[in-house]
N, C-alpha and C. Protein backbone atom coordinates (compact mmCIF):
# COMPACT_ATOMS: atom_id res chain seq x y z
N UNK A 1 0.81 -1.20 0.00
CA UNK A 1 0.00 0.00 0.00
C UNK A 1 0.86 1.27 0.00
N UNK A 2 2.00 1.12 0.81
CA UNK A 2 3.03 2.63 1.14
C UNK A 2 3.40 2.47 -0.82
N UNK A 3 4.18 1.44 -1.30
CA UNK A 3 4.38 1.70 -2.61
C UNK A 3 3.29 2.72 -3.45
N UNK A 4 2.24 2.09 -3.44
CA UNK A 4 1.79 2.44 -4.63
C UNK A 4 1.32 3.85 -3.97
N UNK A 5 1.20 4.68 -3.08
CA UNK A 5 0.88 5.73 -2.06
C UNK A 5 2.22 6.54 -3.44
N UNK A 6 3.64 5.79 -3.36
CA UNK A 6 4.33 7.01 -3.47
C UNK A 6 4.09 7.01 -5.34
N UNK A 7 4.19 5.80 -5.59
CA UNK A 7 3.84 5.74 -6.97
C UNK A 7 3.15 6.36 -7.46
N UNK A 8 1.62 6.52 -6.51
CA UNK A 8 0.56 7.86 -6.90
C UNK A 8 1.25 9.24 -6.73
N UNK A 9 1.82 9.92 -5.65
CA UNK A 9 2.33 10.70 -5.33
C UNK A 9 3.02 11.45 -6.33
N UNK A 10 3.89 10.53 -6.99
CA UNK A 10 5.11 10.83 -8.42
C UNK A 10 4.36 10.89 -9.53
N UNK A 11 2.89 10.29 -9.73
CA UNK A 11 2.64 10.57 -11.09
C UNK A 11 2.35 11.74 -10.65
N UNK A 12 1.57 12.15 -9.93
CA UNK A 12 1.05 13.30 -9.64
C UNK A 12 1.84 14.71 -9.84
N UNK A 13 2.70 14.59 -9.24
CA UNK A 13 3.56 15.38 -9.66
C UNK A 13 4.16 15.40 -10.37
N UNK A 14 5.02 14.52 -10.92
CA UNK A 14 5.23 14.14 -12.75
C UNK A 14 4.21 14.79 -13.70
N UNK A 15 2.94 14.80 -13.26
CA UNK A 15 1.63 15.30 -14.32
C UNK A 15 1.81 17.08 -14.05
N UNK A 16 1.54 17.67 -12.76
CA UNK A 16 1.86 18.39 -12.25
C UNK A 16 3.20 19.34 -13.29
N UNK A 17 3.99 18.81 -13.15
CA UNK A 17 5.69 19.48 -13.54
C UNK A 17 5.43 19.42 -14.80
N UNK A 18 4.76 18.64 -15.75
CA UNK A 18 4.29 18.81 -17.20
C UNK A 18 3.42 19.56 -17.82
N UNK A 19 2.63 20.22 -16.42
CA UNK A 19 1.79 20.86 -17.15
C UNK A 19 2.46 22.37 -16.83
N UNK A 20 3.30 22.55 -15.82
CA UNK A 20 3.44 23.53 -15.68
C UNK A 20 4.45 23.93 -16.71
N UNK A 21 5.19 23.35 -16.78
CA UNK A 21 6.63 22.99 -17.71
C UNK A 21 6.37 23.43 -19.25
N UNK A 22 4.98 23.01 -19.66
CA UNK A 22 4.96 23.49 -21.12
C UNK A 22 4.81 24.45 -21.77
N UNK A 23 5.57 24.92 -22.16
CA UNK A 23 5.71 26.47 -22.85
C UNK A 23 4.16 26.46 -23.71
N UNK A 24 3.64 25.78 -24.21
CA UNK A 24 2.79 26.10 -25.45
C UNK A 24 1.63 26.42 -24.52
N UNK A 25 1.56 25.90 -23.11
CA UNK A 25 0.29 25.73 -22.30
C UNK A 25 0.18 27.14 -22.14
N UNK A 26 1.00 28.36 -21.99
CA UNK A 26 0.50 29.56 -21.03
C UNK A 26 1.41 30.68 -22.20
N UNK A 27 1.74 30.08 -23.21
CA UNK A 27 2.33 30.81 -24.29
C UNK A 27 0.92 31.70 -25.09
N UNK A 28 1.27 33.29 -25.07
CA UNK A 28 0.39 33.78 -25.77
C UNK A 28 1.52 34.48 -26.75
N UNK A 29 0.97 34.40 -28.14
CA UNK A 29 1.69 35.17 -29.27
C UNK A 29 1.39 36.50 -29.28
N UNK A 30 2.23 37.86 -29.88
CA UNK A 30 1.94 38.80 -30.41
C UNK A 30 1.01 38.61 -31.85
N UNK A 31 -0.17 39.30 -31.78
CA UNK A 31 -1.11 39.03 -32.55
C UNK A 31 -0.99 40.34 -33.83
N UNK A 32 -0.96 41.50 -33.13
CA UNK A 32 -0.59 42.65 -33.47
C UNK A 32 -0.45 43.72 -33.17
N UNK A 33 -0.03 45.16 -34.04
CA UNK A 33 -0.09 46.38 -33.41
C UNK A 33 -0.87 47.51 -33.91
N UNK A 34 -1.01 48.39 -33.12
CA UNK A 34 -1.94 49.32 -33.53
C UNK A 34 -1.08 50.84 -33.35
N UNK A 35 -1.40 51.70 -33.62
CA UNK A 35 -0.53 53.19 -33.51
C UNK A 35 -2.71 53.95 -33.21
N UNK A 36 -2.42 54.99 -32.59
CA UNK A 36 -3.16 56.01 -32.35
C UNK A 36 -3.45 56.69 -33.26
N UNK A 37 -3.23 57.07 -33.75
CA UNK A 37 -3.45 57.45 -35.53
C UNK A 37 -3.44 56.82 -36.70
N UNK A 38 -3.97 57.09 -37.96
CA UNK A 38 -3.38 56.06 -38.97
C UNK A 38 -3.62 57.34 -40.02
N UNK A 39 -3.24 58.31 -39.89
CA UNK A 39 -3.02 59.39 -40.63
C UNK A 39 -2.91 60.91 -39.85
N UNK A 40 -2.32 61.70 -40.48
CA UNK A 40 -1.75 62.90 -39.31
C UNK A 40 -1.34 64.34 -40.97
N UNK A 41 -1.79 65.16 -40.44
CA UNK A 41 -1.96 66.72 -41.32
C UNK A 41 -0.74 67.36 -40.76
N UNK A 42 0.52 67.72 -40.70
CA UNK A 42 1.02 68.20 -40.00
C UNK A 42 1.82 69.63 -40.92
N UNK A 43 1.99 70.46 -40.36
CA UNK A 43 2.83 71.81 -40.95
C UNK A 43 4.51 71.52 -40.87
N UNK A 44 4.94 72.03 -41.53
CA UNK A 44 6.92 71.93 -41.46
C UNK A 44 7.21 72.17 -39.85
N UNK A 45 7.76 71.46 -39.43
CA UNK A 45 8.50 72.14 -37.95
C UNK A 45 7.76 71.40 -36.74
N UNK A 46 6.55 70.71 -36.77
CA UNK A 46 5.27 70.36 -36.10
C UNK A 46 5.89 68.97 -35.50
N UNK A 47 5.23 68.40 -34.69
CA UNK A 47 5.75 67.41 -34.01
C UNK A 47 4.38 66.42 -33.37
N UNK A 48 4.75 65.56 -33.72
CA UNK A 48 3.19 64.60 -33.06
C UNK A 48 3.84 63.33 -32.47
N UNK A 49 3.40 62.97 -31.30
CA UNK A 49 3.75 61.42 -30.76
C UNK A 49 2.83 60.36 -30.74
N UNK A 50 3.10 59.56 -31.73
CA UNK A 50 2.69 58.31 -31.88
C UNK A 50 2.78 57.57 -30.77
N UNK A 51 1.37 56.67 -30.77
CA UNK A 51 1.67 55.91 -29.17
C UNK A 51 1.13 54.14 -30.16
N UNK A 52 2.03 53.13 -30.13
CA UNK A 52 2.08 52.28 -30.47
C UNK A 52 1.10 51.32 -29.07
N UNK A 53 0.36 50.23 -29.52
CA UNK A 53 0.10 49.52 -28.78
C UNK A 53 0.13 48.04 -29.42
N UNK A 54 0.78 46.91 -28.57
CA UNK A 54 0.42 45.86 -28.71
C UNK A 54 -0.23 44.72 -28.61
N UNK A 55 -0.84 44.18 -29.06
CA UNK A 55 -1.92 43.19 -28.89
C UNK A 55 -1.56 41.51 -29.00
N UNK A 56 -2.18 40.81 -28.02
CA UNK A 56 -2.50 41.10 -26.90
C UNK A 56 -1.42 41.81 -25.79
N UNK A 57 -2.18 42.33 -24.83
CA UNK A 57 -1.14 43.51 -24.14
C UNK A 57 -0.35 42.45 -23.09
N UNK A 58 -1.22 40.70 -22.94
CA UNK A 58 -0.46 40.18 -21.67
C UNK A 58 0.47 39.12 -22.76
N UNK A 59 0.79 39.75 -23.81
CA UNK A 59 1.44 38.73 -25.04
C UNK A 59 2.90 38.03 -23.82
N UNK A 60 2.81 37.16 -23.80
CA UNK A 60 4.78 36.13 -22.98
C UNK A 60 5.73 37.15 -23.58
N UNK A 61 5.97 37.40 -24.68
CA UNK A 61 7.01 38.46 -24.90
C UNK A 61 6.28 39.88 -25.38
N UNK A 62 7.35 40.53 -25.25
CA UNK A 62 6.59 42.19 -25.62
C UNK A 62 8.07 42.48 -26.39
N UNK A 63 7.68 42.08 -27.81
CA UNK A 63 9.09 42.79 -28.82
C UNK A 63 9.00 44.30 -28.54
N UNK A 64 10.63 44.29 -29.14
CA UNK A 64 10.79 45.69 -28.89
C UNK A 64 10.14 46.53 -30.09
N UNK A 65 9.88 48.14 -30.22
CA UNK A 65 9.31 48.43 -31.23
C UNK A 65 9.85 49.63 -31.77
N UNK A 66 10.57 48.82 -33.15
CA UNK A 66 10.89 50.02 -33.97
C UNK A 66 10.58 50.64 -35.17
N UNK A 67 10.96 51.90 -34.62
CA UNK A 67 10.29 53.11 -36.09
C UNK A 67 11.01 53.47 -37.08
N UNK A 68 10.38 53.48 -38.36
CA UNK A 68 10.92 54.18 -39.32
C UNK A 68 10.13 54.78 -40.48
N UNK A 69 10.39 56.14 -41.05
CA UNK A 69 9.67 56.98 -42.13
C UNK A 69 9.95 56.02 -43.66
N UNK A 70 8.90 55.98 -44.19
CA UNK A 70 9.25 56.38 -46.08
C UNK A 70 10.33 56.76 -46.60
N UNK A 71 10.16 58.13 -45.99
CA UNK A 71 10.93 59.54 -46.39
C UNK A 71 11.69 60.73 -45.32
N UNK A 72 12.64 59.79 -45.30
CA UNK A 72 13.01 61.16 -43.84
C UNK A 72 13.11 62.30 -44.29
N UNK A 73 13.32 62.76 -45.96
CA UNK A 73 13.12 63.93 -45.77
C UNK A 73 11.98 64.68 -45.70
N UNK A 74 10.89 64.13 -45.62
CA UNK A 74 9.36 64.50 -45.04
C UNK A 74 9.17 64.56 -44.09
N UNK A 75 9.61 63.32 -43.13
CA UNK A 75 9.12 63.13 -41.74
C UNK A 75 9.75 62.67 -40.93
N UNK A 76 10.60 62.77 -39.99
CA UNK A 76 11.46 61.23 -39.19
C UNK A 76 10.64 61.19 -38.28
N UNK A 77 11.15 60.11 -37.06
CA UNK A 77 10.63 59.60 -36.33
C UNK A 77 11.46 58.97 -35.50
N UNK A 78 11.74 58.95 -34.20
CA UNK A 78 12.38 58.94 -33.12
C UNK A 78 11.50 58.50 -31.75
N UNK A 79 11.62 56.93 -31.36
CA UNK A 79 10.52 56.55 -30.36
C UNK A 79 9.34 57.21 -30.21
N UNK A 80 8.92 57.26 -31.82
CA UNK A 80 7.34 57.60 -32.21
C UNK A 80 7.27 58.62 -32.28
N UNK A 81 7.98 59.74 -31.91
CA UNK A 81 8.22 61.09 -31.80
C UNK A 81 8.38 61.65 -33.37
N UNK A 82 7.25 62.10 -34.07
CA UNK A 82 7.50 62.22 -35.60
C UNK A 82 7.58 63.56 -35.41
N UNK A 83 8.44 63.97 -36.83
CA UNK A 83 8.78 65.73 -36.91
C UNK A 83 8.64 65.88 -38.21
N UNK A 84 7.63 66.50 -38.70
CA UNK A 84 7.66 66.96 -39.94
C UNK A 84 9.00 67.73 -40.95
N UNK A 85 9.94 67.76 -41.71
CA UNK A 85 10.61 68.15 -42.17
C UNK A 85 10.42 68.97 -43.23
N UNK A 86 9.95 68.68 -44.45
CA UNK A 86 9.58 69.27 -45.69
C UNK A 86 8.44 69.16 -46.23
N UNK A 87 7.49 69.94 -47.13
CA UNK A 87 6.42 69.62 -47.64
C UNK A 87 6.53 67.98 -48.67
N UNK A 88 5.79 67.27 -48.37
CA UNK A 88 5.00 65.87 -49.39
C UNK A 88 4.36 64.84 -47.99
N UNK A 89 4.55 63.90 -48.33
CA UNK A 89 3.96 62.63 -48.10
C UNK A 89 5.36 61.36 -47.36
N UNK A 90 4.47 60.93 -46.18
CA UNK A 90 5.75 59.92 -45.73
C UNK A 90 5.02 58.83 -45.26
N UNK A 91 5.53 57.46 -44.40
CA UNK A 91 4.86 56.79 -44.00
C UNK A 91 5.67 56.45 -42.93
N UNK A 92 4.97 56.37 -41.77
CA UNK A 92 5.63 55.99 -40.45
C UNK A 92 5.42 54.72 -40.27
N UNK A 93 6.24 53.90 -40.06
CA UNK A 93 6.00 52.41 -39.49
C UNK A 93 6.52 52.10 -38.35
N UNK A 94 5.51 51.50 -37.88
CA UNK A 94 5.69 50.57 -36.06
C UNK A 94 5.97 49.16 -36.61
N UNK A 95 7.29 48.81 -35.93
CA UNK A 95 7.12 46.85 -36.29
C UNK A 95 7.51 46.73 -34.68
N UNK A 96 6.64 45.43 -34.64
CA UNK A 96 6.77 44.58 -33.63
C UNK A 96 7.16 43.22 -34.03
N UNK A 97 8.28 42.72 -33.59
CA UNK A 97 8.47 41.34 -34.51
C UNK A 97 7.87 41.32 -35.72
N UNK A 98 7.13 40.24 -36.55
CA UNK A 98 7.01 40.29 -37.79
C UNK A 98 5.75 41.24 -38.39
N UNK A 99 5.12 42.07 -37.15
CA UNK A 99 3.43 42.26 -37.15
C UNK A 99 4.02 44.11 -37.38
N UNK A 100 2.94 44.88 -38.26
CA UNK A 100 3.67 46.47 -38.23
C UNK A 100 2.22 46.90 -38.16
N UNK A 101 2.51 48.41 -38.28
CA UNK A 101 1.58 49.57 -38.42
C UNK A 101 1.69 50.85 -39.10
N UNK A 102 1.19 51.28 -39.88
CA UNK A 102 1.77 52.13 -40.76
C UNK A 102 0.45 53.94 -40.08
N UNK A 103 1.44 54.62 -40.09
CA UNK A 103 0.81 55.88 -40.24
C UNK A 103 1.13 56.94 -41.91
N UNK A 104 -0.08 57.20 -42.25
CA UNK A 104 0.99 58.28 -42.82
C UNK A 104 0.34 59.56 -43.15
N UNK A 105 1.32 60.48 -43.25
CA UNK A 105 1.75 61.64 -42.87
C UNK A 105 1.92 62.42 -43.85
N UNK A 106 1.01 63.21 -43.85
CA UNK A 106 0.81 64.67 -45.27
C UNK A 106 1.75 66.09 -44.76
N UNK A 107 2.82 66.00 -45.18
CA UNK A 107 2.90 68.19 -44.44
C UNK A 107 3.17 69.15 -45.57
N UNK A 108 2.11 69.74 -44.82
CA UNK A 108 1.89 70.72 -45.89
C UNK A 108 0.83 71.96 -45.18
N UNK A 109 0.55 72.53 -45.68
CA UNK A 109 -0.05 73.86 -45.08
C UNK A 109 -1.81 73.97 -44.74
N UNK A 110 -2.38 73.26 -46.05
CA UNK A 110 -3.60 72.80 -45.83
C UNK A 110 -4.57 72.73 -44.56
N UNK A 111 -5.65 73.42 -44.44
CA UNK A 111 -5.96 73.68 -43.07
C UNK A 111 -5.33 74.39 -41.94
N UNK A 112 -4.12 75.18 -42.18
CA UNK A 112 -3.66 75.91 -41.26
C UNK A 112 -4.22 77.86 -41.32
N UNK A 113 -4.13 77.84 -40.42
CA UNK A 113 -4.50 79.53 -40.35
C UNK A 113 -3.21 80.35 -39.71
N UNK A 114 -2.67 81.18 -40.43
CA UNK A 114 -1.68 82.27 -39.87
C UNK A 114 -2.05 83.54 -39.73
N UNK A 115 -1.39 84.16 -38.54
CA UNK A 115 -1.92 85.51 -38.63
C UNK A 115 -0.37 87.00 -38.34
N UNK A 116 -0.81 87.64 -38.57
CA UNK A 116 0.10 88.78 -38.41
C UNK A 116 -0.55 89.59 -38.07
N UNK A 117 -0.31 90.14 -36.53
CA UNK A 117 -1.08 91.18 -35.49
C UNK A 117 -0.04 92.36 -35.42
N UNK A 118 -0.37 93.62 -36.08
CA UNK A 118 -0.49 94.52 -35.78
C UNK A 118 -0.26 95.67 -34.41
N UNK A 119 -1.33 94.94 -33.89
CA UNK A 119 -1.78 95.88 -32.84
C UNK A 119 -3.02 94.94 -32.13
N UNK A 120 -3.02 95.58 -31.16
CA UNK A 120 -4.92 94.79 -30.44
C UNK A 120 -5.60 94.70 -31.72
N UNK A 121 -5.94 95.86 -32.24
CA UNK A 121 -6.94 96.43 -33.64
C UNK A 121 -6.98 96.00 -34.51
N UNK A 122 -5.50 95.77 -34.77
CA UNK A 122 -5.26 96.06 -36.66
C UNK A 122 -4.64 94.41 -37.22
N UNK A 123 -4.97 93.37 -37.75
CA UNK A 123 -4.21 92.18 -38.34
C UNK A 123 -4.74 91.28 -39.46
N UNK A 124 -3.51 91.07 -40.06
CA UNK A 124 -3.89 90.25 -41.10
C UNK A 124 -3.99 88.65 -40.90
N UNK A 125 -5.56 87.91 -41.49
CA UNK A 125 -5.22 86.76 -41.36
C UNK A 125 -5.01 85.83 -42.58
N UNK A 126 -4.32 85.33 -42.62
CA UNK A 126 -4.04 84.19 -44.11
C UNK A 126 -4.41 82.61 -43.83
N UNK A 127 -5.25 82.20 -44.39
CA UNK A 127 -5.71 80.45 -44.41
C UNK A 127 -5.45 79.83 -45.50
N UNK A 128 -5.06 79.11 -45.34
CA UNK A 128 -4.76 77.95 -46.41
C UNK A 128 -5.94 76.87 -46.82
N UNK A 129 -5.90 76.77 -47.82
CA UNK A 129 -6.82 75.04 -48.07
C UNK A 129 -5.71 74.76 -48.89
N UNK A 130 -6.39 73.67 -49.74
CA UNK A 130 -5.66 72.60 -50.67
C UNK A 130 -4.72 73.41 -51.35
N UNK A 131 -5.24 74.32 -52.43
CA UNK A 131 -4.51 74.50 -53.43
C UNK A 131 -4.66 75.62 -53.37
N UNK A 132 -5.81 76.58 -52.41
CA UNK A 132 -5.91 77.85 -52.42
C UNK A 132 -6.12 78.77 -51.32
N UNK A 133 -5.68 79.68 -51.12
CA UNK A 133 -5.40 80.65 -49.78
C UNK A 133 -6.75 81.92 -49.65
N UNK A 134 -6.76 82.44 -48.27
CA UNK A 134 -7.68 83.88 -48.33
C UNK A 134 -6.61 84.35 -47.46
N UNK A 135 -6.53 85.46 -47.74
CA UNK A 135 -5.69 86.43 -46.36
C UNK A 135 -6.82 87.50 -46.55
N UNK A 136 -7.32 88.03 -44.85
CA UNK A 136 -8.23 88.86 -44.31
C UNK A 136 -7.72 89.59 -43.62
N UNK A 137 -7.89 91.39 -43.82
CA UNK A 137 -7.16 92.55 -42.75
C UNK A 137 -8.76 92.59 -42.46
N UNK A 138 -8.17 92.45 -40.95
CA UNK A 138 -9.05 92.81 -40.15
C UNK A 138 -9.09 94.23 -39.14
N UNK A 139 -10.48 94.64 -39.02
CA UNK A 139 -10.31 96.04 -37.66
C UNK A 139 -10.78 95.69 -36.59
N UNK A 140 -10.65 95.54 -35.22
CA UNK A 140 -11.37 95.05 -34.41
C UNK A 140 -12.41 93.79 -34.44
N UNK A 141 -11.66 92.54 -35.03
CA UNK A 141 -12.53 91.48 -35.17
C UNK A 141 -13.69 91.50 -36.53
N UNK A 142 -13.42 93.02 -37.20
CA UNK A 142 -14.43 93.08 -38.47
C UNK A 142 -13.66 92.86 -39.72
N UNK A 143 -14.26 91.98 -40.78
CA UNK A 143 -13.37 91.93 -42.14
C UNK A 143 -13.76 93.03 -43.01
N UNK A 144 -12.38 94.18 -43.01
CA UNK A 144 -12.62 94.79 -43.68
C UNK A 144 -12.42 94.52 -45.54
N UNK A 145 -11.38 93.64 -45.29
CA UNK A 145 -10.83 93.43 -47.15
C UNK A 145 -10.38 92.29 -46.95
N UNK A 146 -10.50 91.83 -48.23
CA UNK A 146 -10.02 90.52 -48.15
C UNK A 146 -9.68 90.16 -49.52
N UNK A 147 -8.71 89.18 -49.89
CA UNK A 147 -8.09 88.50 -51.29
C UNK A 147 -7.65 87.23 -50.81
N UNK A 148 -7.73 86.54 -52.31
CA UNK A 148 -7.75 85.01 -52.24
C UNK A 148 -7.08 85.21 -53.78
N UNK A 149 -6.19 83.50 -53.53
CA UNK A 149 -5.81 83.00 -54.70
C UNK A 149 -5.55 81.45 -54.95
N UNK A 150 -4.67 81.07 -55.49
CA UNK A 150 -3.94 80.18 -55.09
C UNK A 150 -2.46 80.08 -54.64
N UNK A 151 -1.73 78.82 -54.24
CA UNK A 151 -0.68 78.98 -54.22
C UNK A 151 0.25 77.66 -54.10
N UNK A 152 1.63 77.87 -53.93
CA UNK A 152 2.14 76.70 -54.00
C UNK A 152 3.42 76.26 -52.69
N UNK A 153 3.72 74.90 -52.30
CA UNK A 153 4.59 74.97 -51.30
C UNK A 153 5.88 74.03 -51.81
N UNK A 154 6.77 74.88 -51.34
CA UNK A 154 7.73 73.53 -51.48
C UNK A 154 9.13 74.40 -50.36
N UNK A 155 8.54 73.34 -49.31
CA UNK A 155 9.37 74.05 -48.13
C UNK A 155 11.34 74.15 -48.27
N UNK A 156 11.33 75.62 -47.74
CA UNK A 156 10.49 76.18 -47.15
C UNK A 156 9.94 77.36 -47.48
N UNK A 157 9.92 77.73 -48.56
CA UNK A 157 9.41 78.60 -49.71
C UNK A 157 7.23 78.56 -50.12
N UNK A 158 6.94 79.58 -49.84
CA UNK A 158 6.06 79.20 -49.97
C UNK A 158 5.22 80.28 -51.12
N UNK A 159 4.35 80.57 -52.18
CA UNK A 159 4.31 81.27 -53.30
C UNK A 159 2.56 81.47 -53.55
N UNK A 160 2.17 82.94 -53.34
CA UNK A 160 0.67 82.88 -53.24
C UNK A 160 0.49 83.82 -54.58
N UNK A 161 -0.45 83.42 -55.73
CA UNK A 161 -0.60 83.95 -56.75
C UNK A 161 -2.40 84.25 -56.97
N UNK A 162 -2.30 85.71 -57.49
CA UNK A 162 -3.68 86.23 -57.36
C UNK A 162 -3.89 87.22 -57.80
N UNK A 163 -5.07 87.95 -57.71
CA UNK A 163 -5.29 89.31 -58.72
C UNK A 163 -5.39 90.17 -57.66
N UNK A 164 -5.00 91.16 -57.72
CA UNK A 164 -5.85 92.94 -57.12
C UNK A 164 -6.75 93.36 -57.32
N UNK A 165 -7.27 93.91 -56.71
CA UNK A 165 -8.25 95.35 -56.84
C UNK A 165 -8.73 95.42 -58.02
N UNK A 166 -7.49 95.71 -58.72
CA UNK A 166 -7.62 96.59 -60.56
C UNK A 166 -7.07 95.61 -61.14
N UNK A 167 -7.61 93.97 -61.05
CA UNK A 167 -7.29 93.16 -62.00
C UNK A 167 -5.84 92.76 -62.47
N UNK A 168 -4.73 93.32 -61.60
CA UNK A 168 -3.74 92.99 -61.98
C UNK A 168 -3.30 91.83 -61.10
N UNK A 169 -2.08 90.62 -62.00
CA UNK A 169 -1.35 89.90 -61.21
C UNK A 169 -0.41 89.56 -60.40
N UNK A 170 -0.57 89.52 -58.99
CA UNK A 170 0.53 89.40 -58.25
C UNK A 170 1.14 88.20 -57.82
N UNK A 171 2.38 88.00 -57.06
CA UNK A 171 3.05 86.88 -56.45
C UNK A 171 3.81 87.64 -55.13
N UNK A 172 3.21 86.77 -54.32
CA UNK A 172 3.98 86.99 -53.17
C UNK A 172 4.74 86.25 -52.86
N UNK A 173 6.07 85.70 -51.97
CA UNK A 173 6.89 84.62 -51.91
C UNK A 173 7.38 85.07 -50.48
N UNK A 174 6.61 84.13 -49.54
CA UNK A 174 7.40 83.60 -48.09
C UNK A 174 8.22 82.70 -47.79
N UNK A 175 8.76 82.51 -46.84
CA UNK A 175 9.62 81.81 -46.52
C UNK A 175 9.10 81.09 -44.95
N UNK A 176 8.68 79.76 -45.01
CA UNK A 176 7.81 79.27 -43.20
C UNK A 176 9.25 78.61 -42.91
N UNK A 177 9.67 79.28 -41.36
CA UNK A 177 10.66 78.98 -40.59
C UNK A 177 10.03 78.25 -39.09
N UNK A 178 9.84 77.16 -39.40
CA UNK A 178 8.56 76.59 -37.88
C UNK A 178 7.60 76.98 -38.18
N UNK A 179 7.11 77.66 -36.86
CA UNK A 179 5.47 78.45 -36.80
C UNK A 179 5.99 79.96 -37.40
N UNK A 180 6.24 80.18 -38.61
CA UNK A 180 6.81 81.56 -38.74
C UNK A 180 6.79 81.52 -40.39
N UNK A 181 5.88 82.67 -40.88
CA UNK A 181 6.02 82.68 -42.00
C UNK A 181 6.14 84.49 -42.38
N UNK A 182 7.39 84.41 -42.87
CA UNK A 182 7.74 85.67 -43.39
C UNK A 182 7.52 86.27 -44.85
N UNK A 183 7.54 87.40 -45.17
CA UNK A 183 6.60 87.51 -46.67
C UNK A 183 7.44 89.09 -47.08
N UNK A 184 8.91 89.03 -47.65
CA UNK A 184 9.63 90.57 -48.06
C UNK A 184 9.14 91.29 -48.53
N UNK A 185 7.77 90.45 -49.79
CA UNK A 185 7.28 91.39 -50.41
C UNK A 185 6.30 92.41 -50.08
N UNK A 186 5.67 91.83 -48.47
CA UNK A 186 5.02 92.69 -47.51
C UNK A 186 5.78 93.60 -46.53
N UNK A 187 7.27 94.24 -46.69
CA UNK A 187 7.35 94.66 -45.93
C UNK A 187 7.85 94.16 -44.61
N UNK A 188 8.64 92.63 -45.08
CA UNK A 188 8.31 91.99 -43.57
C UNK A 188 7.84 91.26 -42.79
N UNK A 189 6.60 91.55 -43.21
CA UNK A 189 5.38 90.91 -42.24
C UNK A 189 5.94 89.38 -41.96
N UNK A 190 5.72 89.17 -40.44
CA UNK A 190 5.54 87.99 -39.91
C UNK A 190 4.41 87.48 -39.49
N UNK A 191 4.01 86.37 -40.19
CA UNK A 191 2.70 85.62 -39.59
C UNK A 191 2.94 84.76 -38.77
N UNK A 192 2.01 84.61 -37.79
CA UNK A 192 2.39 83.50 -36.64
C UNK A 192 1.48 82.20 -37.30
N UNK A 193 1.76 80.61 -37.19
CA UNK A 193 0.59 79.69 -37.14
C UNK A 193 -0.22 79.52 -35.92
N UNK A 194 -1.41 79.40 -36.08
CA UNK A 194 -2.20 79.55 -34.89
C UNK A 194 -2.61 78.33 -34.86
């Protein structure tokens, strides 16, 4: 009876030590990853942090995760930390072991609004869309005048073409340094991005 007592005893734990023992039993794979964005508008100089997540989050290993652009001269990227560089198109990638995530990344001016203040009173504002701009002098929050055209970017040069008053054609040509767009042919003028 004591025999077979220990005989039971040892399978038991023999069964025991096998189940604990097997990697495949409590092994979970990286399935995949995800990023917080999967597209981003950004201006020259601008900065956005990507936050990578992996799935499942209680995965047995957690690869390490590295980044890289398309185009660094569009965009780099530094522990998700992307920085816009030049006007076009880039693509950010997250890899986790064999599994990735792609963001990507337009910079360019599109949707931004700049302004150049004057005074409390007196400022000009300039907006961008796609392919075409309005700049508005304003008096106390009222639009007094306003012109629109189109224009073009290729950082960090930037080129707004349009008519006057009296039908004639102009070109203006800035230069965006960060949040800073300067314009000689105004005199100067600095616009801030807002």
């Amino acid at each position: 009876m004591k025999i077979f007592r220990i005989i039971s005893y040892a399978a038991l734990f023999a069964a025991i030590g096998l189940i604990s023992c097997n990697p495949n039993s409590l092994y979970r794979a990286v399935t995949g990853i995800t990023l917080n964005r999967d597209s981003l508008v950004l201006c020259v100089g601008d900065e956005f942090v990507l936050q990578a997540t992996i799935t499942p989050d209680n995965a047995t290993e957690q690869p390490i995760i590295t980044w890289s652009s398309s185009n660094d001269n569009v965009a780099r990227v530094t522990n998700g930390v992307v920085t816009s560089i030049s006007g076009g198109t880039a693509h950010i990638i997250a890899q986790a072991g064999d599994k990735t995530a792609t963001c990507k990344v337009v910079v360019g001016l599109n949707g931004t609004t700049w302004k150049f203040i004057i005074n409390d009173d007196y400022q000009y504002v300039l907006s961008f869309g796609v392919t075409t701009f309005t700049m508005k002098f304003m008096t106390n929050g009222i639009n007094q005048s306003e012109f629109s055209g189109t224009y073009t970017y290729h950082h960090p040069n930037v080129y707004l073409y349009g008519f006057d008053d009296f039908g004639e054609q102009y070109l203006l040509t800035g230069i965006v340094n960060g949040h800073q767009m300067v314009f000689s042919d105004l005199e100067g003028f600095i616009f801030i991005k807002q």
